[in-house]
Protein backbone atom coordinates (compact mmCIF):
# COMPACT_ATOMS: atom_id res chain seq x y z
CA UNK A 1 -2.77 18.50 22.48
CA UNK A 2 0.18 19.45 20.51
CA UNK A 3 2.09 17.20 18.29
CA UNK A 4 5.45 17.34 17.34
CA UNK A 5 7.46 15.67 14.45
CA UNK A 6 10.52 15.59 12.95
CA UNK A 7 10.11 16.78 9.30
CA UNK A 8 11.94 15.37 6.21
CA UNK A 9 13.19 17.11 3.17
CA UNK A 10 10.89 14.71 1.37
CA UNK A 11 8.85 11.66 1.58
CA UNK A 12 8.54 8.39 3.02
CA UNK A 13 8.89 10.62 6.33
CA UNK A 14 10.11 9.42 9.55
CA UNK A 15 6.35 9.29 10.32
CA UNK A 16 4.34 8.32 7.77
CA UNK A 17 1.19 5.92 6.86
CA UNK A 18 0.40 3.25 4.99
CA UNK A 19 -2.88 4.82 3.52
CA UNK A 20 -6.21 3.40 4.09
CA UNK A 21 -8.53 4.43 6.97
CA UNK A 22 -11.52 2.94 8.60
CA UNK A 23 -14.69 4.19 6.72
CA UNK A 24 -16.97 5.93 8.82
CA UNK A 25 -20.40 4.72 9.56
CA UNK A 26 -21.91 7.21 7.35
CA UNK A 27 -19.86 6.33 4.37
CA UNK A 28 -20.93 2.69 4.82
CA UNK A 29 -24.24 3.45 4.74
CA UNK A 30 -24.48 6.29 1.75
CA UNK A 31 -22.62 3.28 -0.41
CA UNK A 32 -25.28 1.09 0.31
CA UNK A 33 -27.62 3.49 -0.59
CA UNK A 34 -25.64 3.96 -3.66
CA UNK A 35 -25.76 0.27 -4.53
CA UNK A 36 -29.28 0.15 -4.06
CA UNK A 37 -30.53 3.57 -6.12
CA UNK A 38 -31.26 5.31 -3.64
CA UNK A 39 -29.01 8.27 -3.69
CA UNK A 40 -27.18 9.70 -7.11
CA UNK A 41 -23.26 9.64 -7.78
CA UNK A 42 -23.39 13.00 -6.54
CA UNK A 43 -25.10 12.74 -3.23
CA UNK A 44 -22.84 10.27 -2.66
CA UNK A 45 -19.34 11.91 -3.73
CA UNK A 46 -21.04 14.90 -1.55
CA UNK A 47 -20.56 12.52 1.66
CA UNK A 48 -17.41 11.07 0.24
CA UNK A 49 -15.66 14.66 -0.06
CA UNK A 50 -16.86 15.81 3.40
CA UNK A 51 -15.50 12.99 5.79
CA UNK A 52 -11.96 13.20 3.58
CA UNK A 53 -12.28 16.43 4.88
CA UNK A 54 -12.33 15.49 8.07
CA UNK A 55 -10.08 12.86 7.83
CA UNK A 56 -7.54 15.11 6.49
CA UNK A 57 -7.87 17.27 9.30
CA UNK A 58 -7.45 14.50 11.78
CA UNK A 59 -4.16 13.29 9.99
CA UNK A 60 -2.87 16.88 10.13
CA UNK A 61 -3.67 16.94 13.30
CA UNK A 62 -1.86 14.00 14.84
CA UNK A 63 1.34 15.25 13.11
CA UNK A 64 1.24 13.21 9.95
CA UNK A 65 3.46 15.02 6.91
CA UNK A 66 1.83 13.28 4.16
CA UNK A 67 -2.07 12.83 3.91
CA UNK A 68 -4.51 10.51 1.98
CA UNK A 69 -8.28 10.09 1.66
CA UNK A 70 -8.08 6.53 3.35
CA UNK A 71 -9.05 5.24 0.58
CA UNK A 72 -12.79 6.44 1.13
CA UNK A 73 -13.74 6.60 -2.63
CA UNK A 74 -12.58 2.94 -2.94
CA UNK A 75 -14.16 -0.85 -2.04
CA UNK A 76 -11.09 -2.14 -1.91
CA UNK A 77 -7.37 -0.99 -2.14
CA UNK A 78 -6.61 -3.06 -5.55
CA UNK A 79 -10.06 -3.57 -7.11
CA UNK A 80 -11.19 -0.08 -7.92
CA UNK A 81 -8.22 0.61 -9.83
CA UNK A 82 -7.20 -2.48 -11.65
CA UNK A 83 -11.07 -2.77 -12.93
CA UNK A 84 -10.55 0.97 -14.22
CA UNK A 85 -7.92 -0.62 -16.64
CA UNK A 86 -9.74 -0.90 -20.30
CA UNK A 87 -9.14 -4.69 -20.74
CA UNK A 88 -9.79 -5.77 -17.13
CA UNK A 89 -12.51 -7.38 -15.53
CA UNK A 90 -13.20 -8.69 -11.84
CA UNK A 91 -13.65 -12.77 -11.72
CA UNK A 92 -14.91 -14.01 -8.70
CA UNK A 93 -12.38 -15.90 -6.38
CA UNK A 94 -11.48 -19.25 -7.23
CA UNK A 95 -11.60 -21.15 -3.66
CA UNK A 96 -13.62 -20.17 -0.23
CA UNK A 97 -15.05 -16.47 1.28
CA UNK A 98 -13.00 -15.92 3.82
CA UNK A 99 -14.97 -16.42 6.68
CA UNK A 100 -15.28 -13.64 9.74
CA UNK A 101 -15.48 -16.41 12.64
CA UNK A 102 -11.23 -17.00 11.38
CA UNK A 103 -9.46 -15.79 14.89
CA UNK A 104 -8.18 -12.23 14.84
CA UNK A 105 -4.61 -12.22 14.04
CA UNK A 106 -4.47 -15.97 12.62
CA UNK A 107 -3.76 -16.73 8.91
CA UNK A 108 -6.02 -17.58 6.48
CA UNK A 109 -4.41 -20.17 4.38
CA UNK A 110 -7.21 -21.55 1.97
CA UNK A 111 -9.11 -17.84 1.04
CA UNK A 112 -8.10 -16.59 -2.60
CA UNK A 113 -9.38 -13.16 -3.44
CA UNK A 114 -11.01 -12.05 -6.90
CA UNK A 115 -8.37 -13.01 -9.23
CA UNK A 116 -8.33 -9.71 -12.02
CA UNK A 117 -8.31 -11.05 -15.46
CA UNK A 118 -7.37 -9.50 -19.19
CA UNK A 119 -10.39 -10.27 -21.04
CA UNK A 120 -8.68 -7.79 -24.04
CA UNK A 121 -6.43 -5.26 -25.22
CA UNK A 122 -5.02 -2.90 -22.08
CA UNK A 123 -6.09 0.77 -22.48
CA UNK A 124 -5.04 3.34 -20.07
CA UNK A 125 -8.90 5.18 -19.94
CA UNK A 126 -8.96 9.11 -20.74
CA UNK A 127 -9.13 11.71 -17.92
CA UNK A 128 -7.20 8.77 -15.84
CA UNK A 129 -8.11 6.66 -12.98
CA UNK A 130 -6.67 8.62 -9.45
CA UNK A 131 -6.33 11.98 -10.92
CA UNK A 132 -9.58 13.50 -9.74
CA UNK A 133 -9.43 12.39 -6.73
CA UNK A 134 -5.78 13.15 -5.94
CA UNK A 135 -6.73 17.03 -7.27
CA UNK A 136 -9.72 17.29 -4.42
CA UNK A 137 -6.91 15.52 -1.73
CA UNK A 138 -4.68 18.18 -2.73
CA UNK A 139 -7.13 20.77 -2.66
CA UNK A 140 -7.89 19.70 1.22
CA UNK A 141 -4.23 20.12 2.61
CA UNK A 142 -0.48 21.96 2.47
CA UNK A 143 0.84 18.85 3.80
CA UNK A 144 2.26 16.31 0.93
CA UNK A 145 -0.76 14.30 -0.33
CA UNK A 146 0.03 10.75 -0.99
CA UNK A 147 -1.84 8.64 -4.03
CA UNK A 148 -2.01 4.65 -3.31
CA UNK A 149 -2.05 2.52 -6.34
CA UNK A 150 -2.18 -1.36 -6.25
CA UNK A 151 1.41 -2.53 -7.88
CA UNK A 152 1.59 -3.14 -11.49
CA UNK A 153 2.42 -6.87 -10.55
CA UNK A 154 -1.46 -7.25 -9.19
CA UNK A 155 -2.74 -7.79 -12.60
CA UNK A 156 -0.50 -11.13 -12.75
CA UNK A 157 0.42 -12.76 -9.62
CA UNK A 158 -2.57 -14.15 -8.33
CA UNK A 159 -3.47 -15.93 -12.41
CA UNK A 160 -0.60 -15.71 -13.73
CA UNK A 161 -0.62 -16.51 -17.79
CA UNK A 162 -4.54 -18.06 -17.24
CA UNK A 163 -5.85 -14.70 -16.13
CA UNK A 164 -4.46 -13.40 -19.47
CA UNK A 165 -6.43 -13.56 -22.60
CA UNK A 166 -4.50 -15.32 -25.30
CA UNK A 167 -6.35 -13.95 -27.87
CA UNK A 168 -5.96 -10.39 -26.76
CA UNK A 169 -1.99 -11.61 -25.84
CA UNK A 170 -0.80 -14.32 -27.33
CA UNK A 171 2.47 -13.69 -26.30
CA UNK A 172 3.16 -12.52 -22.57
CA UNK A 173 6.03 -9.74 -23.33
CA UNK A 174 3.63 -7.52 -25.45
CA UNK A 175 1.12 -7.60 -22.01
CA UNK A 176 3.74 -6.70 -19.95
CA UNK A 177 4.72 -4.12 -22.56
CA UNK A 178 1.04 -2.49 -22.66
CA UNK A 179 0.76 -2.46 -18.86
CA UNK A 180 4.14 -0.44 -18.06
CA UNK A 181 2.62 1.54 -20.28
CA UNK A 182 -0.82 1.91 -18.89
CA UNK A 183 0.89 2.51 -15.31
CA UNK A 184 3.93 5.14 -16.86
CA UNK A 185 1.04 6.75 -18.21
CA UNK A 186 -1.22 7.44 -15.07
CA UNK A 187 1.36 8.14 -12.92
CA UNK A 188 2.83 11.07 -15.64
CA UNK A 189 -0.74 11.93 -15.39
CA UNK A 190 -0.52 12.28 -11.50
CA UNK A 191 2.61 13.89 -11.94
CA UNK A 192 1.08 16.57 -14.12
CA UNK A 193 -1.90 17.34 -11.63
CA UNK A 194 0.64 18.03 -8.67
CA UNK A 195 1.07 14.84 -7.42
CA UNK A 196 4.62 13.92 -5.98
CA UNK A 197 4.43 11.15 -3.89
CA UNK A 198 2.70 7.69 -4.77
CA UNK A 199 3.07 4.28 -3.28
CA UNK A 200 2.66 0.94 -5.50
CA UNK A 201 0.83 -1.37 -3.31
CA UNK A 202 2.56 -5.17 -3.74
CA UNK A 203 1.24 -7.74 -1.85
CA UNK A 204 3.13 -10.14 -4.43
CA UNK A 205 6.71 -9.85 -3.47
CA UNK A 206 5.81 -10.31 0.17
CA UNK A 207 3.69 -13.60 -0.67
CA UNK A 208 6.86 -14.65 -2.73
CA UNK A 209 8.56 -15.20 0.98
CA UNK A 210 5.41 -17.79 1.68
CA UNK A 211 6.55 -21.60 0.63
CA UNK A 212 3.00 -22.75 0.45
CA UNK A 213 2.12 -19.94 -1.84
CA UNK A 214 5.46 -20.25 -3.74
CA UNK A 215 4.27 -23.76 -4.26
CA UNK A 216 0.93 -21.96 -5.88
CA UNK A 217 2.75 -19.81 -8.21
CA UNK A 218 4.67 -23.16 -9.69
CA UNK A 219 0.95 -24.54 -10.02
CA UNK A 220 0.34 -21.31 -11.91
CA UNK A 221 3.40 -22.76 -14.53
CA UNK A 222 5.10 -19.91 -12.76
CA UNK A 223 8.44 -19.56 -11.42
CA UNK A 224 8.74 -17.83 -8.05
CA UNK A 225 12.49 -17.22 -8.73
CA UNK A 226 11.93 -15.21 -11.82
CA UNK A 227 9.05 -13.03 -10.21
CA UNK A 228 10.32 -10.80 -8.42
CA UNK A 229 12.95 -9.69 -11.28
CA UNK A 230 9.89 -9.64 -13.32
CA UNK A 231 7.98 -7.72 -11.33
CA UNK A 232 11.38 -5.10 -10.96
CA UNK A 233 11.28 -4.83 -14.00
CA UNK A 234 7.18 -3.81 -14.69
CA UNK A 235 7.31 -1.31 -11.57
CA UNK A 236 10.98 0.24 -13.18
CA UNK A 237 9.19 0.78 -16.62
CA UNK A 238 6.19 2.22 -14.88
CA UNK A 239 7.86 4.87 -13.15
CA UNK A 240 10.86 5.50 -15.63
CA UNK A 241 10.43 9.52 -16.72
CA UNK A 242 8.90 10.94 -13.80
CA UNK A 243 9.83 14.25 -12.50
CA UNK A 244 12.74 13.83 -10.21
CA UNK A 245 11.20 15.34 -7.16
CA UNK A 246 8.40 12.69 -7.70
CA UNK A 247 8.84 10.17 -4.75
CA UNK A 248 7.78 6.62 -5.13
CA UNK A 249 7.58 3.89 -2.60
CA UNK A 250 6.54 0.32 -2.53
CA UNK A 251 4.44 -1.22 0.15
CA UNK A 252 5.04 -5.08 1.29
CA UNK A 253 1.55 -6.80 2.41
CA UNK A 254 0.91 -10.13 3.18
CA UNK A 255 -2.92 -10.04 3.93
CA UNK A 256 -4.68 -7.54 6.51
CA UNK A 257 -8.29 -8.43 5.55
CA UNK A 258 -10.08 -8.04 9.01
CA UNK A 259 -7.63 -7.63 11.23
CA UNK A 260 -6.14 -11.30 9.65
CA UNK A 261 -3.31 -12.22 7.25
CA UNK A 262 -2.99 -14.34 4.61
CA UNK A 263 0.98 -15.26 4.22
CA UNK A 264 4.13 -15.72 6.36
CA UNK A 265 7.85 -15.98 5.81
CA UNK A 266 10.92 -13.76 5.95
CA UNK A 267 12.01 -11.14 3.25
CA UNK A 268 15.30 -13.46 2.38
CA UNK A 269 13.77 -14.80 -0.20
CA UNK A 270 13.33 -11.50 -2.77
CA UNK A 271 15.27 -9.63 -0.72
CA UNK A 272 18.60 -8.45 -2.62
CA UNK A 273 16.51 -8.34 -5.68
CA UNK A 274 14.13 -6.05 -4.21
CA UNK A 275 15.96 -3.56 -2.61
CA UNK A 276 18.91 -4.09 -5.05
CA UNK A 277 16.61 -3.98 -8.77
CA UNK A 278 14.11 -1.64 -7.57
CA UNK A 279 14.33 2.20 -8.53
CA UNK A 280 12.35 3.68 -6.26
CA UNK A 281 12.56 5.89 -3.45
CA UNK A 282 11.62 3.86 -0.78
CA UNK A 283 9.85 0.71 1.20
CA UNK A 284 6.96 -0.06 3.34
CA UNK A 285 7.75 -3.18 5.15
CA UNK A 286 5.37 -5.24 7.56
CA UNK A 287 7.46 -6.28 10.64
CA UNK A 288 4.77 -6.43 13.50
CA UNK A 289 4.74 -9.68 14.10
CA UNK A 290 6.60 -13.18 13.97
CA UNK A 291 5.47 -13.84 10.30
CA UNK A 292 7.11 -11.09 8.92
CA UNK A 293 10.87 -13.46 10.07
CA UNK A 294 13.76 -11.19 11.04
CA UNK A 295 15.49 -8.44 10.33
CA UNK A 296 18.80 -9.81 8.88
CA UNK A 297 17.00 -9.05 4.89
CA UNK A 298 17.88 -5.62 5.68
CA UNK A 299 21.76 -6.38 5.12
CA UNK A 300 20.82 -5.82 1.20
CA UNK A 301 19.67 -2.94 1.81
CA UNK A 302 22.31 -0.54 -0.49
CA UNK A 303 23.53 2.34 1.35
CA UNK A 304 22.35 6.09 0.09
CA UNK A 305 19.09 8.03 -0.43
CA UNK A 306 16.91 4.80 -0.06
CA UNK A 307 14.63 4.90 2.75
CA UNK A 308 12.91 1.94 4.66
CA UNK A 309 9.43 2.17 6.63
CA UNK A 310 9.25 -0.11 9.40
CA UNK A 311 5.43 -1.25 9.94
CA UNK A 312 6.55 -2.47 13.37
CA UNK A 313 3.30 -0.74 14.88
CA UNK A 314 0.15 -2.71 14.01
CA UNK A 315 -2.78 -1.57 12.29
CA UNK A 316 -4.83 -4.59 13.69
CA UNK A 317 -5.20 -4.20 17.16
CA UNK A 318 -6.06 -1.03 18.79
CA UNK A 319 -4.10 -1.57 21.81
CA UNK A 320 -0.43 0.81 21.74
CA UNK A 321 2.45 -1.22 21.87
CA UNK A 322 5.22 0.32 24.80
CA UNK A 323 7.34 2.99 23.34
CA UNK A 324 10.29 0.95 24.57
CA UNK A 325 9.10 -2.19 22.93
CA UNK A 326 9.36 0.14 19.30
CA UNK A 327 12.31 1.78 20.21
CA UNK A 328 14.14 -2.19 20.79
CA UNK A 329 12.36 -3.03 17.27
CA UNK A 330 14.27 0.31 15.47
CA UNK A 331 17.62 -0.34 17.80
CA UNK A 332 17.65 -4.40 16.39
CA UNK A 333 16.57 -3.16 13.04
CA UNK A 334 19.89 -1.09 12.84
CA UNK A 335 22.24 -4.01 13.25
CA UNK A 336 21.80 -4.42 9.98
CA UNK A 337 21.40 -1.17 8.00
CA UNK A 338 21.72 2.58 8.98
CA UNK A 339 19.04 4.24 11.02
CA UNK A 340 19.49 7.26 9.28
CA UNK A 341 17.44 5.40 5.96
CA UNK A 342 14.64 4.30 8.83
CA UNK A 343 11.59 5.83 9.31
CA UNK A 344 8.14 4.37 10.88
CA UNK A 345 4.55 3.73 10.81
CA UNK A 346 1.81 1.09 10.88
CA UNK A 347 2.40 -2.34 9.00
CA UNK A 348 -0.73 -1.83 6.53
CA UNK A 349 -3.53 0.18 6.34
CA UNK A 350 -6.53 -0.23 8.61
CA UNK A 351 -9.00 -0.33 5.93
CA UNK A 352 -8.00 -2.86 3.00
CA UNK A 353 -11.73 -3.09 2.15
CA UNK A 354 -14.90 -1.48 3.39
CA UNK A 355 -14.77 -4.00 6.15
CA UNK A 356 -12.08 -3.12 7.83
CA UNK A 357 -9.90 -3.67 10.71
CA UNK A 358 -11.11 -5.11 14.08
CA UNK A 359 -10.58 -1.70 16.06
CA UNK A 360 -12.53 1.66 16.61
CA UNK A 361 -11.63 5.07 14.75
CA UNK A 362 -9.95 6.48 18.14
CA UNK A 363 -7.91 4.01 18.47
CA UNK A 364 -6.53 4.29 14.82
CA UNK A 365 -6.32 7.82 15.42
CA UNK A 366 -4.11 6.92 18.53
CA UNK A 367 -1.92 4.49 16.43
CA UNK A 368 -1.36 7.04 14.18
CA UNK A 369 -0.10 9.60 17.25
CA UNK A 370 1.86 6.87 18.57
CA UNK A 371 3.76 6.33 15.88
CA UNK A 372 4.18 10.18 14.55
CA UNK A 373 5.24 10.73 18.75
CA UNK A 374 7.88 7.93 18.41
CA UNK A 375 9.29 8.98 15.56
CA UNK A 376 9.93 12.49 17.02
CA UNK A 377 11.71 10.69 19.89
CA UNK A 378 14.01 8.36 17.80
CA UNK A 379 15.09 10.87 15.52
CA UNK A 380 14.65 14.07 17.64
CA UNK A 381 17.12 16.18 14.98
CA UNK A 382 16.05 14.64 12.05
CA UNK A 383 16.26 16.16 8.19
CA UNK A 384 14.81 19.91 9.65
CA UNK A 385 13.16 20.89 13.12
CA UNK A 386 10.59 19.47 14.68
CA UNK A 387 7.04 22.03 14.30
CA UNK A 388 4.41 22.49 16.37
């Protein structure tokens, strides 16, 4: 079958992707192997290279214009990276497992997930964290490969000033000072290696919209006001100096930990600082269901070069939603900003973890059709000509 999309002069696309990607069977099981000794770090990189391969081929394939590895070299989307971070270490969560028997699609309201803490002085480690792994991407595609980094923000939100060392940081401003500079200095490092398109992964802001977890962060001796100007101001300083054909986005989660969620509530409330504060190029926003509230946010939205991804396709059920039914989402979506700044895709990932979503590989790969198919038909004479 032939796909066609429209192409943009530059990313987010019209169709584009969240990131992560079911891991294959075999990748499951050479990682256990792994764990157990049983195979070296290269046998398993060996099996980690091929099926990116493959998976890059597939996203090429279904008309996708920019590309990742699905996170396949990863656990988990924030983990990995954070605990690369000289300074960081993983504590285990502070309340429940979240439980698998939790209905598919339902909320999980009582799970907290390893809480990264500062045990000393941030140090950006030598050779960086995602550069070898974006240069093999890159090697694998002429499509636009896209790096996924969790947000700055990630290494405060979920313990606030208590899941940062007072020795190390007595005072909070020096932290905050060391990590835009960890961050500015592995995305220069991306940006020397090729890489031109990177998405900050921010589950924070979207939990911000969430009263009962707003209520958490004043436990925390946080203000939920203040964070998201805060956290502006960490991803601005993390990204201030890159090349100006670097493109960076910002993903909204709120939770899509087998194929459940862990927060609810409209965008109003960090809204115009968001979209407003923000310097970056564009926004990954999960609208595919009820939780997510409305579309009236989008009135801050500034008009210009700033581009909005709407995740109203879901990555957590493998059944397609009706063309029509998208098309209504995009048409009510444009009551309250220009369609021209739209583009689409999936609300998350399918693969936050190992685990996974609750749906097979072909229907992911369909998803990812769907949307790139939709796209073509919204905006058929798009920024350049559709290719086959």
């Amino acid at each position: 079958m032939v796909v066609t999309t429209t192409v943009t002069d530059h990313a987010p696309f019209r169709a584009d992707q969240v990131g992560s990607l079911l891991r294959p069977p075999e990748l499951k099981t050479a990682r256990e192997l792994h764990a157990k000794g049983e195979i070296s770090d290269a046998d398993l990189r060996a099996v980690e290279d091929r099926l990116i391969r493959a998976a890059v081929k597939m996203q090429e394939a279904v008309g996708l214009q920019a590309v990742t590895d699905g996170d396949f070299r990863r656990q988990s989307w924030s983990s990995d990276f954070l605990c690369a971070i000289g300074g960081v270490v993983q504590a285990p969560p502070a309340g429940p497992r979240q439980q698998e028997n939790v209905p598919v699609g339902s909320i999980v309201r009582d799970w907290q997930p390893p809480t990264p803490k500062v045990v000393a002085k941030l140090e950006w480690p030598a050779g960086g964290i995602a550069r070898k792994s974006f240069e093999f991407l890159k090697s694998t595609t002429s499509r636009t490969p896209k790096v996924t980094i969790p947000s700055p923000s990630m290494l405060h939100f979920r313990g606030g000033r208590g899941a940062v060392d007072k020795t190390a940081y007595p005072d909070m401003e020096p932290f905050f000072a060391d990590l835009i500079g960890v961050y500015r200095a592995e995305i220069n490092d991306l940006a020397a290696a090729g890489c031109r398109y990177v998405q900050l992964d921010d589950t924070n802001l979207a939990y911000l919209c969430d009263p009962r977890l707003r209520d958490r962060v004043k436990g925390l001796g946080e203000d939920p006001d203040r964070l998201p100007h805060l956290y502006a101001r960490l991803i601005n300083g993390a990204i201030e100096g890159r090349p100006r054909d670097m493109k960076i986005t910002v993903h909204l989660c709120r939770g899509n930990s087998l194929s459940r969620g862990h927060a609810e509530g409209g965008y109003e409330p960090v809204a115009e600082a968001m979209f407003n504060e923000l310097k970056v190029d564009g926004f990954f926003l999960e609208y595919d269901d009820a939780r997510s509230g409305d579309f009236a946010p989008l009135r801050f939205v500034p008009k210009g070069d700033l581009r909005i991804v709407l995740g109203v396709v879901t990555s957590k059920f493998g059944e397609l939603e009706p063309k029509d039914q998208i098309k209504r989402r995009i048409e009510e979506a444009a009551k309250y900003m220009p369609m021209e700044q739209m583009c689409l895709s999936a609300q998350c990932g399918f693969a936050s973890h190992t685990g996974g979503n609750l749906l097979s590989e072909e229907q992911q790969w369909a998803k990812l059709r769907h949307i790139v198919e939709i796209a073509g038909e919204i905006w058929p004479h798009g920024e350049g000509a559709p290719v086959e």
